[in-house]
Protein backbone atom coordinates (compact mmCIF):
# COMPACT_ATOMS: atom_id res chain seq x y z
CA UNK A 1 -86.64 -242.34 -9.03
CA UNK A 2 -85.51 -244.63 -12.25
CA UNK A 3 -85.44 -242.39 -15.16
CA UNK A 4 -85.23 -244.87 -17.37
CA UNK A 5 -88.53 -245.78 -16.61
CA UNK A 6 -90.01 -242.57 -17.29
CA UNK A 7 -90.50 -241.89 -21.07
CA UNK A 8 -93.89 -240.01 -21.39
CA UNK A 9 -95.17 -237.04 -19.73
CA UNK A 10 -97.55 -239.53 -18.43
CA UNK A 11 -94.88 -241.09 -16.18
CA UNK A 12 -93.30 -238.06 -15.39
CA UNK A 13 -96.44 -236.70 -13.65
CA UNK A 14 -96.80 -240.21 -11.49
CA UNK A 15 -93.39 -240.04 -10.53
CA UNK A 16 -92.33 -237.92 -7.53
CA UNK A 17 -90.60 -235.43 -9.63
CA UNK A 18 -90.91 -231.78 -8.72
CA UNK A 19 -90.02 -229.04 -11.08
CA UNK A 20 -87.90 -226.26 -9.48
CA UNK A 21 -85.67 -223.19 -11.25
CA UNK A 22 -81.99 -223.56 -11.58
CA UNK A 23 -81.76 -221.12 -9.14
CA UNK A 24 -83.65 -223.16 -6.88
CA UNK A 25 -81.60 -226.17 -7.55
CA UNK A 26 -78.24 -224.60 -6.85
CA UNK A 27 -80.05 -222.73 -3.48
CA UNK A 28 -81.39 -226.24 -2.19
CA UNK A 29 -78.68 -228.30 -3.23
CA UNK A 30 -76.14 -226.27 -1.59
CA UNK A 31 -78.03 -226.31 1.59
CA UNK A 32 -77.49 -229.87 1.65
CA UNK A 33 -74.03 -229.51 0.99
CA UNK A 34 -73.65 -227.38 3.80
CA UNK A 35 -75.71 -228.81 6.60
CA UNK A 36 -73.85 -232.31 5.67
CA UNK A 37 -70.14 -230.64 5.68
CA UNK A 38 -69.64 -231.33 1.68
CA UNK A 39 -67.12 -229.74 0.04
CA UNK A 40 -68.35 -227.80 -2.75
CA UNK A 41 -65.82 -226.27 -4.25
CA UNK A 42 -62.98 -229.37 -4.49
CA UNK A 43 -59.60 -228.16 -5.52
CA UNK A 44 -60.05 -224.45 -5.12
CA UNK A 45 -57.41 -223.49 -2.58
CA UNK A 46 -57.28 -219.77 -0.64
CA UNK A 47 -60.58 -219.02 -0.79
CA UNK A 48 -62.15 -220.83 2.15
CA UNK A 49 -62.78 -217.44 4.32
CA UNK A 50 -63.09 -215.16 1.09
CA UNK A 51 -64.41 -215.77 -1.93
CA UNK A 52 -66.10 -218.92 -1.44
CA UNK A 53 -68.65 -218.00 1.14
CA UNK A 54 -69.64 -214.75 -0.80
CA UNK A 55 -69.97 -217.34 -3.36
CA UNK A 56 -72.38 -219.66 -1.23
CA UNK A 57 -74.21 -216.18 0.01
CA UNK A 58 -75.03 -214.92 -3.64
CA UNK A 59 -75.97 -218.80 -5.19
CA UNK A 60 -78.59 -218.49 -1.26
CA UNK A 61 -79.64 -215.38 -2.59
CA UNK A 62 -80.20 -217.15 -6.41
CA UNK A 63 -78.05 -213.95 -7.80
CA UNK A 64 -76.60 -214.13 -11.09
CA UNK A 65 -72.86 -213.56 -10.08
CA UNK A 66 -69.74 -211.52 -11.79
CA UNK A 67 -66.42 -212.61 -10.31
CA UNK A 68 -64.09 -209.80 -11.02
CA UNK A 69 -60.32 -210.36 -10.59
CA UNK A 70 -56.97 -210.60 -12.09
CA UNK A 71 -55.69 -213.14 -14.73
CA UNK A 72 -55.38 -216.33 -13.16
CA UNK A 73 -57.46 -216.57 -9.91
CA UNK A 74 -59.57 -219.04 -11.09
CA UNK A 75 -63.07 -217.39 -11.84
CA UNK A 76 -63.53 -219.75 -14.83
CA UNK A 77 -62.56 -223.03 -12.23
CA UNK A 78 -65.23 -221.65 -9.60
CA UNK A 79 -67.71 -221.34 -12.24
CA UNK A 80 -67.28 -224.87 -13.72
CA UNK A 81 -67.27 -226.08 -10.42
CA UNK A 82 -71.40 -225.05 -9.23
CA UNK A 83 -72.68 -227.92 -11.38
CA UNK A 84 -71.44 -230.13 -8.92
CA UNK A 85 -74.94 -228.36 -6.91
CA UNK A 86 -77.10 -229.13 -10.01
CA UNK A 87 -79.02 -232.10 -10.12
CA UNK A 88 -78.19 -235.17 -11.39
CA UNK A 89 -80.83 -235.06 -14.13
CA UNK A 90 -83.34 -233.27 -15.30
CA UNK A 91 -86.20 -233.65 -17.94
CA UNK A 92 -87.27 -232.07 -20.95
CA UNK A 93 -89.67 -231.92 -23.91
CA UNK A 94 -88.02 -234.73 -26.67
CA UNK A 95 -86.56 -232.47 -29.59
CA UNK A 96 -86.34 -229.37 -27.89
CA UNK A 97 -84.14 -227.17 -29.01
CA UNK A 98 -83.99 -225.07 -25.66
CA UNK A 99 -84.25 -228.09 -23.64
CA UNK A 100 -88.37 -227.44 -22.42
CA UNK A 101 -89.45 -228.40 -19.06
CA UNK A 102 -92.13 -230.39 -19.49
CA UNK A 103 -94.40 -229.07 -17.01
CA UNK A 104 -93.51 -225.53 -18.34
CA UNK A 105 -92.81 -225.55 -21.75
CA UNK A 106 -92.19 -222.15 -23.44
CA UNK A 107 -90.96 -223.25 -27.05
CA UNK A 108 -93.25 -223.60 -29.74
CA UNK A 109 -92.19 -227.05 -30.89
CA UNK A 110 -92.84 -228.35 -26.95
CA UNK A 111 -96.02 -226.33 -26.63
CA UNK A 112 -98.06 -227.73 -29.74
CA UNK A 113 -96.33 -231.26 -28.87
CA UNK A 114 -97.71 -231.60 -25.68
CA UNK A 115 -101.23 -230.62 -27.20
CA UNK A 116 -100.55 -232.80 -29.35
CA UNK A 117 -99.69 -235.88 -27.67
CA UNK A 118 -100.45 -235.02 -24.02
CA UNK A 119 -99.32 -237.44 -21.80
CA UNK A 120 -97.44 -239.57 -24.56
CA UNK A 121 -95.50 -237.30 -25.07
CA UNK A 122 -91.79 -238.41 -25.20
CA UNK A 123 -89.62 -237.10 -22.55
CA UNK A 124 -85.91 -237.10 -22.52
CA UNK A 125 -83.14 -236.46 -19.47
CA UNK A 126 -80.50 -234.25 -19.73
CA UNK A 127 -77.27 -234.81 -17.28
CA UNK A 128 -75.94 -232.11 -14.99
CA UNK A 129 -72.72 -231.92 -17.12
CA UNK A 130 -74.69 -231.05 -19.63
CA UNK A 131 -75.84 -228.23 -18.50
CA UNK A 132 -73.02 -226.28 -19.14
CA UNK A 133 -72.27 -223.60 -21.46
CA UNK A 134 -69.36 -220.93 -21.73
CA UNK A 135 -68.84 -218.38 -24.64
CA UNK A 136 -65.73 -216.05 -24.53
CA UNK A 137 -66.65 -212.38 -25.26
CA UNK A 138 -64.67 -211.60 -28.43
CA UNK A 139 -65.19 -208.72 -30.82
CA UNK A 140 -66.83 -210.37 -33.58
CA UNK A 141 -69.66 -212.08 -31.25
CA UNK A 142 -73.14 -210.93 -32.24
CA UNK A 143 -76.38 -210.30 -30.71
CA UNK A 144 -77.50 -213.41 -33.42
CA UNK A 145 -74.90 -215.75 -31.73
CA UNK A 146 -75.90 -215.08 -28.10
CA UNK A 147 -79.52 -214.69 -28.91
CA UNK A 148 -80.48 -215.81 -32.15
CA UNK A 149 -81.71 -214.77 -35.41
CA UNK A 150 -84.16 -215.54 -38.50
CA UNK A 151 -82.84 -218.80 -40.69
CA UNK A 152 -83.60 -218.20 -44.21
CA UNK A 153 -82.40 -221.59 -45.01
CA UNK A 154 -84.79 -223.01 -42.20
CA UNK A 155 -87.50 -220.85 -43.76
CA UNK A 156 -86.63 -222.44 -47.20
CA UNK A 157 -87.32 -225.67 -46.37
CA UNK A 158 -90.04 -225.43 -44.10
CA UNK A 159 -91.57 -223.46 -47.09
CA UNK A 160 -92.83 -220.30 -44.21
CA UNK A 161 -93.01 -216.88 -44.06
CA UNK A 162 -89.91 -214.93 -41.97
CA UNK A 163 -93.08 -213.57 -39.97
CA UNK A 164 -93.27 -217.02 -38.36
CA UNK A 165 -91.53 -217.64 -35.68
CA UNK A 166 -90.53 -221.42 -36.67
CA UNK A 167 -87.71 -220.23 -38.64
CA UNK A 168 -85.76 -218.35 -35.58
CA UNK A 169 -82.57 -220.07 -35.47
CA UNK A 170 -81.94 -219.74 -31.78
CA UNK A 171 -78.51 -218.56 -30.41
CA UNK A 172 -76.34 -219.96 -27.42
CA UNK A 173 -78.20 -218.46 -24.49
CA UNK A 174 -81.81 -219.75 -25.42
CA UNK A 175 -79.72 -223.19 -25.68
CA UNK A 176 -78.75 -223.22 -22.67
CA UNK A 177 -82.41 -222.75 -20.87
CA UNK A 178 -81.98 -224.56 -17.69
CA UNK A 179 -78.57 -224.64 -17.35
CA UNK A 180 -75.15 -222.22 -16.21
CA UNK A 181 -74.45 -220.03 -18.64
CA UNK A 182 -70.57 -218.18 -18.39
CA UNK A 183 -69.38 -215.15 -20.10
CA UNK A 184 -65.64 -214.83 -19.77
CA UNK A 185 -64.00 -211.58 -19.89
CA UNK A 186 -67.45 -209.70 -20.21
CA UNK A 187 -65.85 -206.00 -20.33
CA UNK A 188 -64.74 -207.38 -23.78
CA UNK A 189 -67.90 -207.61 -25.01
CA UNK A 190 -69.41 -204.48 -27.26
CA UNK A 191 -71.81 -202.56 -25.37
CA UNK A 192 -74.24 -202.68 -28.08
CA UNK A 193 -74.31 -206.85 -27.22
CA UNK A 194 -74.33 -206.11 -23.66
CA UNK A 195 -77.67 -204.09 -23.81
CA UNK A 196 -79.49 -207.24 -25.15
CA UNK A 197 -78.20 -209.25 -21.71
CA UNK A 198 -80.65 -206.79 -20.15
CA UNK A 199 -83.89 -208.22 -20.40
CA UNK A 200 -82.50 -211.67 -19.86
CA UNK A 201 -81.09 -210.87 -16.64
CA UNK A 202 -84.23 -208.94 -15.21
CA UNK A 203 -87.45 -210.14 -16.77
CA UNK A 204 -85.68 -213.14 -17.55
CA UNK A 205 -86.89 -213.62 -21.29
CA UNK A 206 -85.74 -212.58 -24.89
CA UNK A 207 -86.22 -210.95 -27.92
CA UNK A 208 -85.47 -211.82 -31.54
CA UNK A 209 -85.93 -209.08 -34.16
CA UNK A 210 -89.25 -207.98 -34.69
CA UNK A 211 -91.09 -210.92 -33.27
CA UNK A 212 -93.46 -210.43 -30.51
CA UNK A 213 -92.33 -214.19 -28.57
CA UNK A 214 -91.15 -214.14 -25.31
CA UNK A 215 -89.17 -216.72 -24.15
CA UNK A 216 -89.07 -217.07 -19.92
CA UNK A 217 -85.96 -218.43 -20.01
CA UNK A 218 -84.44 -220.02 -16.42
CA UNK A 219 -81.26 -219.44 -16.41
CA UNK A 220 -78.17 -219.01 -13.84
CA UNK A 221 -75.23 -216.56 -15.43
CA UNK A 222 -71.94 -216.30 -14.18
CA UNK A 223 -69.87 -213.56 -16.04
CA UNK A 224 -65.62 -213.02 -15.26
CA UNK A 225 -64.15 -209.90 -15.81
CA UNK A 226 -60.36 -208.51 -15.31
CA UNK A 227 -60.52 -204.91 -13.95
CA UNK A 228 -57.61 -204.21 -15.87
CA UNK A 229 -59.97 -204.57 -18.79
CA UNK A 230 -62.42 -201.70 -17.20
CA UNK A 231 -59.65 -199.23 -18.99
CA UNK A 232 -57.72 -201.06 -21.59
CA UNK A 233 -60.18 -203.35 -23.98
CA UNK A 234 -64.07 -201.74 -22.55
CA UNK A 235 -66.15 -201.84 -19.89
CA UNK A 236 -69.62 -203.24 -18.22
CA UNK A 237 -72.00 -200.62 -19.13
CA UNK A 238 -73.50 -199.43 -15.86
CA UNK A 239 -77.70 -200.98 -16.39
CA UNK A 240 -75.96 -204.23 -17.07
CA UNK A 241 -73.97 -204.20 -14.07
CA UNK A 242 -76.64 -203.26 -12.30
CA UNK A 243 -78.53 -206.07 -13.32
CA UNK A 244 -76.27 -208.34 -11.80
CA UNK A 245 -77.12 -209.57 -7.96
CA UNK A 246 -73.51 -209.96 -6.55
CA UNK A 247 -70.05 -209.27 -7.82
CA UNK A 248 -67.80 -211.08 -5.49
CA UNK A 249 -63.44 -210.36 -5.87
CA UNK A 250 -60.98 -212.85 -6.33
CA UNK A 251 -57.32 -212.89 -5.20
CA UNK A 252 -54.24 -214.34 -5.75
CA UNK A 253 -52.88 -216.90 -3.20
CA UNK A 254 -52.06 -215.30 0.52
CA UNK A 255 -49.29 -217.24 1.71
CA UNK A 256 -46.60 -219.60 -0.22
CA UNK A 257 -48.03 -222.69 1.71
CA UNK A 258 -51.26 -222.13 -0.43
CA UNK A 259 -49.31 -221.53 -3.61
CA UNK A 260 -47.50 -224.69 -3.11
CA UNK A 261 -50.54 -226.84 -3.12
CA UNK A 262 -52.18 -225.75 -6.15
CA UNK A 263 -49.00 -225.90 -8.34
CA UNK A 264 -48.81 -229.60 -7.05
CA UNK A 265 -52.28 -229.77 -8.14
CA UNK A 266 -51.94 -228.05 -10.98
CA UNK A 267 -48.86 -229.23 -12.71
CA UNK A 268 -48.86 -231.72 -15.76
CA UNK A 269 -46.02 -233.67 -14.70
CA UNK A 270 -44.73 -237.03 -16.22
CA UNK A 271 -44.16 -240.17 -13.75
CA UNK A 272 -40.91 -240.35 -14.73
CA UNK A 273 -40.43 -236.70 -13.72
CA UNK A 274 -41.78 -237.67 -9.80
CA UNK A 275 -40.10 -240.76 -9.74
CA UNK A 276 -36.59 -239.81 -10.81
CA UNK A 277 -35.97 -235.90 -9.73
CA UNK A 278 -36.08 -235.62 -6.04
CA UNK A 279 -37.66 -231.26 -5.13
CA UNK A 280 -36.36 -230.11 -1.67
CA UNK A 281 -38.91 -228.50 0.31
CA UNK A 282 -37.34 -224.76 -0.46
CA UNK A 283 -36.85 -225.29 -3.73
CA UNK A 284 -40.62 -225.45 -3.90
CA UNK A 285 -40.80 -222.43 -1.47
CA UNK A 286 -37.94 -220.74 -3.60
CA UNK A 287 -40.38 -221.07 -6.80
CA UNK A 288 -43.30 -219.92 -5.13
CA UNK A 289 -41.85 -217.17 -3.77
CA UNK A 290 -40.75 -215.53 -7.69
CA UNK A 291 -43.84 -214.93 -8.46
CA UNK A 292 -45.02 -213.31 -4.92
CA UNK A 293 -41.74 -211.09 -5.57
CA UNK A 294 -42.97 -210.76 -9.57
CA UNK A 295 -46.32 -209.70 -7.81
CA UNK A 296 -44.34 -206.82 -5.85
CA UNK A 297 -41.75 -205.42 -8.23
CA UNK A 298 -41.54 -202.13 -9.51
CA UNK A 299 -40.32 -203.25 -12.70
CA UNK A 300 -43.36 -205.68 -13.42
CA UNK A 301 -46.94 -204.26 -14.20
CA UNK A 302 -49.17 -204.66 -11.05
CA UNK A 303 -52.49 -203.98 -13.18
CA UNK A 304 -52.52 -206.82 -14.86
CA UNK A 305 -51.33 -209.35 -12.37
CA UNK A 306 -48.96 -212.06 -12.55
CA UNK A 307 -51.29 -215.20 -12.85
CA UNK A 308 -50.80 -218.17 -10.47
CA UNK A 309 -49.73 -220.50 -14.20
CA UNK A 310 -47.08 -218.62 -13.85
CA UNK A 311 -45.77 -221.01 -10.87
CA UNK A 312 -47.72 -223.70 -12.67
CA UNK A 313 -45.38 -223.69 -16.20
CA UNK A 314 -42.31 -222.50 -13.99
CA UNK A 315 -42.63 -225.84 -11.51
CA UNK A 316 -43.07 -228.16 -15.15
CA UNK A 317 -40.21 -226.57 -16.57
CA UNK A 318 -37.98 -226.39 -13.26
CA UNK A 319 -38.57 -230.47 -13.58
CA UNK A 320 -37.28 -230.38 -17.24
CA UNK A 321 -34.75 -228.70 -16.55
CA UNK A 322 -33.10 -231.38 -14.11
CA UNK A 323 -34.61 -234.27 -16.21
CA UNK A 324 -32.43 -232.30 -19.37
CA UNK A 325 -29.33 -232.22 -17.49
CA UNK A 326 -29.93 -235.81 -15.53
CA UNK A 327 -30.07 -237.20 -19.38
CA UNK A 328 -27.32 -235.55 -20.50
CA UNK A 329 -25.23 -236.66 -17.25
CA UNK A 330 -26.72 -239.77 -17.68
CA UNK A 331 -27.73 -240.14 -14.25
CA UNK A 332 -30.77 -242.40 -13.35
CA UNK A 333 -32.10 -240.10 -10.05
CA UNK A 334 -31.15 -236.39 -9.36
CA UNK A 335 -32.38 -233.87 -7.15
CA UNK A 336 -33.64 -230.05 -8.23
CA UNK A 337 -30.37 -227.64 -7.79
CA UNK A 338 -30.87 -224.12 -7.91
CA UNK A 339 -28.93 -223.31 -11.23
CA UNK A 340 -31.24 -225.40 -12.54
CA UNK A 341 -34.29 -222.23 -12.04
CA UNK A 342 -32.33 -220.24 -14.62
CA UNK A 343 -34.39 -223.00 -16.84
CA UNK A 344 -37.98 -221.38 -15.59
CA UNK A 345 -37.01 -218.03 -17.35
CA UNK A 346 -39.07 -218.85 -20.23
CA UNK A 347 -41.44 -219.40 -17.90
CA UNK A 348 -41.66 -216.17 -16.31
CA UNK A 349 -41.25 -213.52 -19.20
CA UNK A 350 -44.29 -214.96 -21.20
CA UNK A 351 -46.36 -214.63 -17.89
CA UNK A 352 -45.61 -210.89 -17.10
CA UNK A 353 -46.80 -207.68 -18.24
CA UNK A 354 -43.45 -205.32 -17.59
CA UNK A 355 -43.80 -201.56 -17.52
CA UNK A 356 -41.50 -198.84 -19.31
CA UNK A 357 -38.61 -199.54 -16.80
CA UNK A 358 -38.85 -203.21 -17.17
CA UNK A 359 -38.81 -203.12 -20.88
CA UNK A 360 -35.39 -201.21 -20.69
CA UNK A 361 -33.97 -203.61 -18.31
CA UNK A 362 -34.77 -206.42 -20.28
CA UNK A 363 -37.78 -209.39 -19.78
CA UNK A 364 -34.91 -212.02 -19.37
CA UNK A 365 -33.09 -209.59 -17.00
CA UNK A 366 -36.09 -209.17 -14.74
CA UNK A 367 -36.72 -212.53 -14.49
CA UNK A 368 -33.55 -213.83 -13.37
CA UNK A 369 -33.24 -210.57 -10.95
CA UNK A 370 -36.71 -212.10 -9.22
CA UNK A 371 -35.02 -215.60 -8.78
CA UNK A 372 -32.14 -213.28 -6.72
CA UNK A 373 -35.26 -211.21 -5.00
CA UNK A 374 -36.94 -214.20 -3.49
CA UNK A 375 -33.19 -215.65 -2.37
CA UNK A 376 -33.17 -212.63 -0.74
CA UNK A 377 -36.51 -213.02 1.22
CA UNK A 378 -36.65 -216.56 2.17
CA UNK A 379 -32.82 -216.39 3.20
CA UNK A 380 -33.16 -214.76 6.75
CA UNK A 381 -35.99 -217.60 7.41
CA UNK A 382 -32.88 -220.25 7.49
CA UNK A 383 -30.11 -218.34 8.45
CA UNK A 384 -28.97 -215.43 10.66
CA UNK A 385 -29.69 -211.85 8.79
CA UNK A 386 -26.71 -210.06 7.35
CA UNK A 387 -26.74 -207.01 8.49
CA UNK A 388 -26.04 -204.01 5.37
CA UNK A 389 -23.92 -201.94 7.67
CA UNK A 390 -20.74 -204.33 9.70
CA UNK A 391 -18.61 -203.21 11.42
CA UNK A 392 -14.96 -204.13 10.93
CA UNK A 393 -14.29 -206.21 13.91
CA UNK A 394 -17.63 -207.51 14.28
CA UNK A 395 -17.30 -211.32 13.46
CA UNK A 396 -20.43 -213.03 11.01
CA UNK A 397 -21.33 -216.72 10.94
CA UNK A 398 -20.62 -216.11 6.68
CA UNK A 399 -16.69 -214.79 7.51
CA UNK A 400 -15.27 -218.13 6.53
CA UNK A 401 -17.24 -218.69 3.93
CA UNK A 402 -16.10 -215.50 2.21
CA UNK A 403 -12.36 -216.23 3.68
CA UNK A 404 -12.46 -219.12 1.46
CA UNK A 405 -13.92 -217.58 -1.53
CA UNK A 406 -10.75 -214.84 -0.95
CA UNK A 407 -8.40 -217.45 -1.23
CA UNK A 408 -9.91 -218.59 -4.81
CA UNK A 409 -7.79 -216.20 -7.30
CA UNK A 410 -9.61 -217.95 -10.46
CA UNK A 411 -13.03 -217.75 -8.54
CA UNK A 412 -15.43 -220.93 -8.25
CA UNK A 413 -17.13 -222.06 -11.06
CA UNK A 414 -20.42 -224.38 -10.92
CA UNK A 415 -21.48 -225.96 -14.64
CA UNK A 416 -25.25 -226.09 -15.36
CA UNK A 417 -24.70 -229.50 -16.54
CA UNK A 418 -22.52 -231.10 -13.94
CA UNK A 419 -23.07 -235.06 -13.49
CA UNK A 420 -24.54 -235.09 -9.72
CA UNK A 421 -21.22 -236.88 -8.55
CA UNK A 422 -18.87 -233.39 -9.88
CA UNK A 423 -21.47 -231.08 -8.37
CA UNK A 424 -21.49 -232.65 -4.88
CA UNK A 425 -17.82 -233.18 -4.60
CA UNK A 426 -17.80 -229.22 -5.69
CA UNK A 427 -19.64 -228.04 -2.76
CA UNK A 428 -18.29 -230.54 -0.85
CA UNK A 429 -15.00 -228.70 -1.26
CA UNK A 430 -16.24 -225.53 0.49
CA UNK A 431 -16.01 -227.10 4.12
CA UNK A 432 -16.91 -223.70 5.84
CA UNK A 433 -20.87 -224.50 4.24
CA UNK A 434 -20.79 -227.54 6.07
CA UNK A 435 -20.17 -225.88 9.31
CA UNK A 436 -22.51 -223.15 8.79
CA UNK A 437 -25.14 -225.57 7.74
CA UNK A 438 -24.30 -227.95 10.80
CA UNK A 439 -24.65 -225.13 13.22
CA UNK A 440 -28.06 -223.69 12.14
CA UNK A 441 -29.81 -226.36 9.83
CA UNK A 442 -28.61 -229.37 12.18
CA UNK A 443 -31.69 -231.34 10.35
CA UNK A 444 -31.34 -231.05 7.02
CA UNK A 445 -31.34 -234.34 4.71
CA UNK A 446 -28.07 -235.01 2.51
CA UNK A 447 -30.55 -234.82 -0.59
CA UNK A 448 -32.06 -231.52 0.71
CA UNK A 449 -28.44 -230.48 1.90
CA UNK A 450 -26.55 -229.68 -1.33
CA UNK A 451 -29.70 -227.43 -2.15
CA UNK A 452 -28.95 -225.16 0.86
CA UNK A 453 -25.77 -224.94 0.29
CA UNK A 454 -25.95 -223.58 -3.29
CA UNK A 455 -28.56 -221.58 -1.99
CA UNK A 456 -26.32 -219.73 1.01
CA UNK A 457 -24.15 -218.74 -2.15
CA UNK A 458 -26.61 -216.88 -3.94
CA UNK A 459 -27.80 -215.43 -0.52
CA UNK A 460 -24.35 -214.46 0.23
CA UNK A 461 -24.04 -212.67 -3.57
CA UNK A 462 -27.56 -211.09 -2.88
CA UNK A 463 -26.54 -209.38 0.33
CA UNK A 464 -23.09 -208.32 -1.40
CA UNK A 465 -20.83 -210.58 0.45
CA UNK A 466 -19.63 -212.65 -2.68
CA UNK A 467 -20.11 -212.06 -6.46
CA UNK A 468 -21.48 -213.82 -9.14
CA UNK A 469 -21.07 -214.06 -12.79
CA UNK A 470 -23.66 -215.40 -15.25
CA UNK A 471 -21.82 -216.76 -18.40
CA UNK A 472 -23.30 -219.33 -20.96
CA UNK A 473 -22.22 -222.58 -19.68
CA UNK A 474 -22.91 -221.82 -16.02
CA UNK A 475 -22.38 -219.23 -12.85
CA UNK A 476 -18.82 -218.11 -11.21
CA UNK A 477 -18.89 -217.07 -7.63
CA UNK A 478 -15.84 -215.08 -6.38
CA UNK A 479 -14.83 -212.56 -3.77
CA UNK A 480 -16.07 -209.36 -4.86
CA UNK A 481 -12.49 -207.82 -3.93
CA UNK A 482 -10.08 -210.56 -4.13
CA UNK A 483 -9.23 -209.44 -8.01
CA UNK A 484 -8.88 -205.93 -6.95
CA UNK A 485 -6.47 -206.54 -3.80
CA UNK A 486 -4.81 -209.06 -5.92
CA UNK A 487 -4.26 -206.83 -8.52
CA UNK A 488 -2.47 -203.92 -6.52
C-alpha cells in the first residue's frame, strides 16, 4: 500500500486498509514477531525469562500494563521500546486534533468534516514514532493537562458560548488517541488526578467539565511506578490499580556477565577513550561487582535500590580517570589500574540512598569500603581462599608476598599519577607477585597482568594480611606489624 497515493477518504476506502485498535496492532504485530523469531525488545538485557514474556503475555491479552520496580531497571526503555510493534503508519482525519480515524471519527471537527466532504475528505498519515507520548507525574499536573479544559481564549475568537463544546482545549491524553501513552512514577501523581484515569482505562472515554461528550478514545497506557514510592511520595489508589490488566516486576541485573553488557551498551564513551585506555576483563568484573555489593550492604538503603547508571557513570568516569592521569603522564596508550576506581567515587555517592549508619560513616567512606567489598568477593575466583583462622606453621601461597612487604620498613608506596613506565617497574619489583601469578594465572596477558597484581594487594589488605593507607597523592601498602616489631 503507497500512502502517498492515498489523500481522500475516497482512496482510503479502495485501498486494502483495515482499521484495527492499538491494542490490536501491538497483539497482531507481536504475533508476527514471535512466530518469525524477531527480537522485540533490542537492547534490553536480563529479562529474556522474566519480565519480557509477562510483557508479551499482557500486550496478547491487550492489557494496559504498570511495570513496578526500582530506580533504574529500565521500565521507561521497555515502554519506548513497544512501538517498534506499532504499525508503520496509520491514517487520520486532516486537522485533527486527537488524530481521528477516519473510518471512526469521534471528534467534532472530523465528524462534521466527513459530512461535509465525504469521500474528499483529506486524509493525513501519522508515523509509528509518532505515536508516542510520556508525561512525568509531578505535583503541579492537573486534571486540565491530562484531560483538558474550556479555552476562553478559543471561545473569544471563535465568538461561542463555553456551553459548546468547540472551545475544549484538549489535554495530553485525548492527544494521544491512537497511540502509547506513559505515566512515569504514577504513585506521584495526586489521587484526586488519578480518579479521572478511571473512566479512561475502563469505558475507555472522557469527560471534560460539565459537558455531556464522550470521547471513545483507543488508547494503550503503560504507567512505571517505584514501590519505594507506595510509602514515601503516595500511592496508586486501589480502583485505579484495579483498572489496570497486568502489573509485571522488574529487577536489577542477575549475574555480573549481564551487568557488563549493558554498561558497554550503555556508556557514552569518546573514541579516543576506546582507542587509547586498554580495560582488563576484571577490571570490568571489579566495577560491576560495587554496585552488586552496594546492592547488599547494610550501610546502603535497600528500598530504594541502587540503579544500574550507577555502573553506567562509574565505567565513564573509571575511563577519565586513566585518560586524566595518561595526559598528565603524557603517555599515548595506558591500561585501567585499580587506583584508578578511587576516581568512580563521585560516581557512587550521588547514586545511593545511605541509611542512618551510612550517613555516620560517611558517603565517600562507604563508597571506597564497596571498592574493598567486591575485592573481597571476586578474589577467591582467581586465587586460593585465605583462610581467617592459620595456623602458625601452616605455609600460604601469599607468605612471600607478605615476607617481602616485612622487609619494607618505609612501606610501599604506589602514586595515583605514576607514568605507566614507574608503575610497572614498581610492581615489577615485588618478584614474589610474579610467582604467585605464574603459578595460578599461568594465562594472563602482560597488559591484563599488572592489573592482577595490584589487585592481589588489595585482596591481601582485605583479608588482613597487609595494610593499606589512603593519603592524598596515592595508597601505601605495608606489613601490618613490621612497624610494631620494628619498634620494640
Amino acid at each position: 500500500m503507497k500512502i502517498e497515493n492515498i489523500k481522500t477518504l475516497g482512496d482510503l476506502k479502495k485501498s486494502d486498509y483495515e482499521s484495527k485498535s492499538i491494542k490490536d496492532e501491538l497483539r497482531d504485530n507481536l504475533i508476527n514477531n514471535i512466530k518469525n523469531n524477531v527480537v522485540t525488545f533490542q537492547g534490553v538485557h536480563g529479562y529474556e525469562n522474566t519480565v519480557i514474556p509477562e510483557l508479551e503475555r499482557a500486550i496478547l491479552s491487550r492489557h494496559n500494563i504498570n511495570l513496578l520496580g526500582l530506580r533504574g531497571q529500565a521500565k521507561t526503555r521497555l515502554a519506548r521500546l513497544m512501538v517498534n510493534l506499532l504499525d508503520e503508519y496509520i491514517p487520520y482525519v486532516e486537522g485533527s486534533e486527537i488524530n481521528d480515524d477516519p473510518f471512526n471519527p469521534i471528534s467534532r471537527h472530523a465528524v462534521e468534516l466527513i459530512k461535509e466532504k465525504g469521500d474528499d475528505t483529506p486524509i493525513s498519515w501519522l508515523h509509528r514514532d509518532n505515536r508516542f507520548a510520556e508525561k512525568l507525574a509531578t505535583p503541579d499536573v492537573t486534571v486540565a493537562d491530562i484531560i483538558g479544559d474550556v479555552d476562553p481564549i478559543k471561545a473569544a475568537n471563535l465568538k461561542l458560548s463555553y456551553a459548546d463544546d468547540r472551545v475544549i482545549h484538549y489535554g495530553m491524553i485525548p492527544r494521544a488517541n491512537r497511540c502509547i501513552f506513559v505515566i512515569n512514577e504514577l504513585p506521584d501523581l495526586q489521587a484526586r488526578i488519578q480518579v479521572a484515569l478511571f473512566n479512561i482505562l475502563q469505558e475507555g472515554d472522557i469527560q471534560i467539565r460539565g459537558f455531556k461528550l464522550r470521547l471513545a478514545l483507543d488508547m494503550q497506557f503503560i504507567f512505571t511506578a517505584n514501590p519505594e514510592d507506595y510509602t514515601n511520595r503516595g500511592s496508586i489508589v486501589t480502583p485505579l490499580k484495579d483498572r489496570i490488566g497486568s502489573q509485571i516486576l522488574t529487577h536489577y541485573p542477575e549475574d555480573i556477565e549481564t551487568a557488563r553488557t549493558i554498561t558497554e551498551q550503555e556508556a557514552q564513551l569518546d573514541d579516543r577513550q576506546k582507542d587509547n585506555i586498554y580495560v582488563p576483563g576484571l577490571a570490568r568484573d571489579l566495577l560491576e561487582q560495587i554496585v552488586f555489593e552496594a546492592r547488599e550492604s547494610e550501610f546502603v538503603d535497600a528500598k530504594s535500590g541502587v540503579s544500574a547508571r550507577l555502573s553506567i557513570t562509574a565505567f565513564e568516569n573509571l575511563l577519565s580517570a586513566a585518560e586524566r592521569r595518561s595526559l598528565l603522564g603524557d603517555d599515548a596508550k595506558t591500561a585501567i589500574r585499580l587506583s584508578d576506581f578511587i576516581g568512580i567515587i563521585p560516581s557512587i555517592t550521588g547514586k545511593v540512598e545511605l541509611v542512618y549508619e551510612g550517613e555516620q560513616e560517611g558517603a565517600a567512606q562507604v563508597a571506597y569500603n564497596l571498592i574493598g567489598d567486591a575485592v573481597k568477593s571476586l578474589f577467591p575466583e582467581y586465587f586460593p581462599k585465605i583462610e581467617k583462622l592459620q595456623k602458625q606453621d601452616d605455609e600460604s601461597p601469599y607468605d612471600d608476598i607478605v615476607s617481602w612487604f616485612f622487609n619494607q620498613k618505609e612501606g610501599f608506596e604506589l602514586l595515583d599519577d605514576l607514568r605507566d613506565k614507574e608503575y610497572r617497574s614498581m610492581l615489577d619489583a615485588i618478584s614474589p607477585l610474579d610467582d604467585l601469578l605464574g603459578k595460578y594465572q599461568p594465562k594472563l596477558t602482560k597488559e591484563d597482568s599488572y592489573f592482577v597484581k595490584e589487585f592481589v594487594l588489595w585482596a591481601l589488605v582485605e583479608f588482613k594480611q597487609l595494610s593499606k593507607y589512603r593519603f592524598t597523592e596515592g595508597i601505601q601498602f605495608k606489613d601490618p606489624y613490621g612497624s610494631f616489631i620494628s619498634d620494640l
